[in-house]
C-alpha atoms as a PDB file:
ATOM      1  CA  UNK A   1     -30.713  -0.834  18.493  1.00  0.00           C
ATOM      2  CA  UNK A   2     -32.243  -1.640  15.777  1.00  0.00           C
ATOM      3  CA  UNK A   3     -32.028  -4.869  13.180  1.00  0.00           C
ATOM      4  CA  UNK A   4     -30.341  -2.413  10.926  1.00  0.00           C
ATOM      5  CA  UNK A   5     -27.825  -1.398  13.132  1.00  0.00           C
ATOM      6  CA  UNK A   6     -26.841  -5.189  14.586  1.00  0.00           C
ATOM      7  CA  UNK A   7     -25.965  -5.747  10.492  1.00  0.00           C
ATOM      8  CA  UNK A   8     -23.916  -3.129  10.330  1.00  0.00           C
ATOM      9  CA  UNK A   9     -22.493  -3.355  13.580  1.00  0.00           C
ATOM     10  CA  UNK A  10     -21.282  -7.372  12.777  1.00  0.00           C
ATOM     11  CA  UNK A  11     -20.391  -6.191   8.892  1.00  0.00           C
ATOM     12  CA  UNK A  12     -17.747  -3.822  10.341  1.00  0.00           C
ATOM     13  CA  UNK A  13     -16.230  -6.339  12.951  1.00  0.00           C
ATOM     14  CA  UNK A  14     -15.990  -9.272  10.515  1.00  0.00           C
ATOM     15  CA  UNK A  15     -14.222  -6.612   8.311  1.00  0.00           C
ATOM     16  CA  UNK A  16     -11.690  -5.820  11.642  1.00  0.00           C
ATOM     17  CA  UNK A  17     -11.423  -8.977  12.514  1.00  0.00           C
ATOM     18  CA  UNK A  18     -10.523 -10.264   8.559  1.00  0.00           C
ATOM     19  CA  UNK A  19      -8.002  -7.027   8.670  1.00  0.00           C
ATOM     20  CA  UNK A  20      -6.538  -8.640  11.973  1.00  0.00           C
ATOM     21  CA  UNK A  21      -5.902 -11.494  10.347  1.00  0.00           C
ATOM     22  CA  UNK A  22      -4.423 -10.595   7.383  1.00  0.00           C
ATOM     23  CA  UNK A  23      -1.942  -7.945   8.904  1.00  0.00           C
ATOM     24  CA  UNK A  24      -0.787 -10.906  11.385  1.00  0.00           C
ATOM     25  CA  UNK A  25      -0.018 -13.646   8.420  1.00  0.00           C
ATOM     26  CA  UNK A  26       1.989 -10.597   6.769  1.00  0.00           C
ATOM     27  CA  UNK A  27       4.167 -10.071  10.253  1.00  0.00           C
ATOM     28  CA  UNK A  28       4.532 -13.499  10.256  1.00  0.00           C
ATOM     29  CA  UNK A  29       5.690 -13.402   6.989  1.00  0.00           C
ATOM     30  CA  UNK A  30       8.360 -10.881   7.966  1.00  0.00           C
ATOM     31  CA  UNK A  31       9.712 -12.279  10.955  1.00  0.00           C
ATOM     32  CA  UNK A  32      10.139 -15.691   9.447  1.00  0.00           C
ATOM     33  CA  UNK A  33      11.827 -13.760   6.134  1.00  0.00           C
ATOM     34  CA  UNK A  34      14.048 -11.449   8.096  1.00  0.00           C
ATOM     35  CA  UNK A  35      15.326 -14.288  10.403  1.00  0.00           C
ATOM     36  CA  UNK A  36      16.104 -16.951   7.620  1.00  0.00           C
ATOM     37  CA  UNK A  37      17.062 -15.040   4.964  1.00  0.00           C
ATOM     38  CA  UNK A  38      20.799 -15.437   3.381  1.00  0.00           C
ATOM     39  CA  UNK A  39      22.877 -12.913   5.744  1.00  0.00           C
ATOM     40  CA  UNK A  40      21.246 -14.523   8.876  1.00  0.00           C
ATOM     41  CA  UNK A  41      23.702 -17.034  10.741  1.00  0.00           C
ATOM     42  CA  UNK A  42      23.819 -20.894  10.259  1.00  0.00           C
ATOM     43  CA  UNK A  43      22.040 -21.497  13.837  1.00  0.00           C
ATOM     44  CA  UNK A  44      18.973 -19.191  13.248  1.00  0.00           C
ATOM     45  CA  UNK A  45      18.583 -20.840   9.596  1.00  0.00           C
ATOM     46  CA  UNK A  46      18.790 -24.045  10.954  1.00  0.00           C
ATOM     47  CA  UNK A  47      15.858 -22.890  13.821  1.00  0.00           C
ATOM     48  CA  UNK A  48      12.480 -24.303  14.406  1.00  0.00           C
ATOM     49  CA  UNK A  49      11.065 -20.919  13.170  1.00  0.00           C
ATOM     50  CA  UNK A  50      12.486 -21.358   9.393  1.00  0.00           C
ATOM     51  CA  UNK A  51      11.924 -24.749   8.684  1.00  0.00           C
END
């Protein structure tokens, strides 16, 4: 392998691993919005998750 290939091999994980990262802050995101939001109940608004 050559030095070429290493760069170009550790560009495209840093750009899977930044894609990771993003896509689990936006589930996060979701989950915390679809449990807290106004039709949820009084005990999952009041949960550790949505405070």
């Amino acid at each position: 392998m050559t030095r070429r290939d290493s760069l170009v091999t550790g560009a495209v994980l840093l750009i899977c691993a930044t894609i990771l990262v993003i896509f689990t802050d936006v589930e996060i995101r979701m989950v915390r919005w679809l449990s807290c939001d106004p039709l949820a109940t009084p005990a999952e608004r009041d949960s550790e998750r949505c405070r």
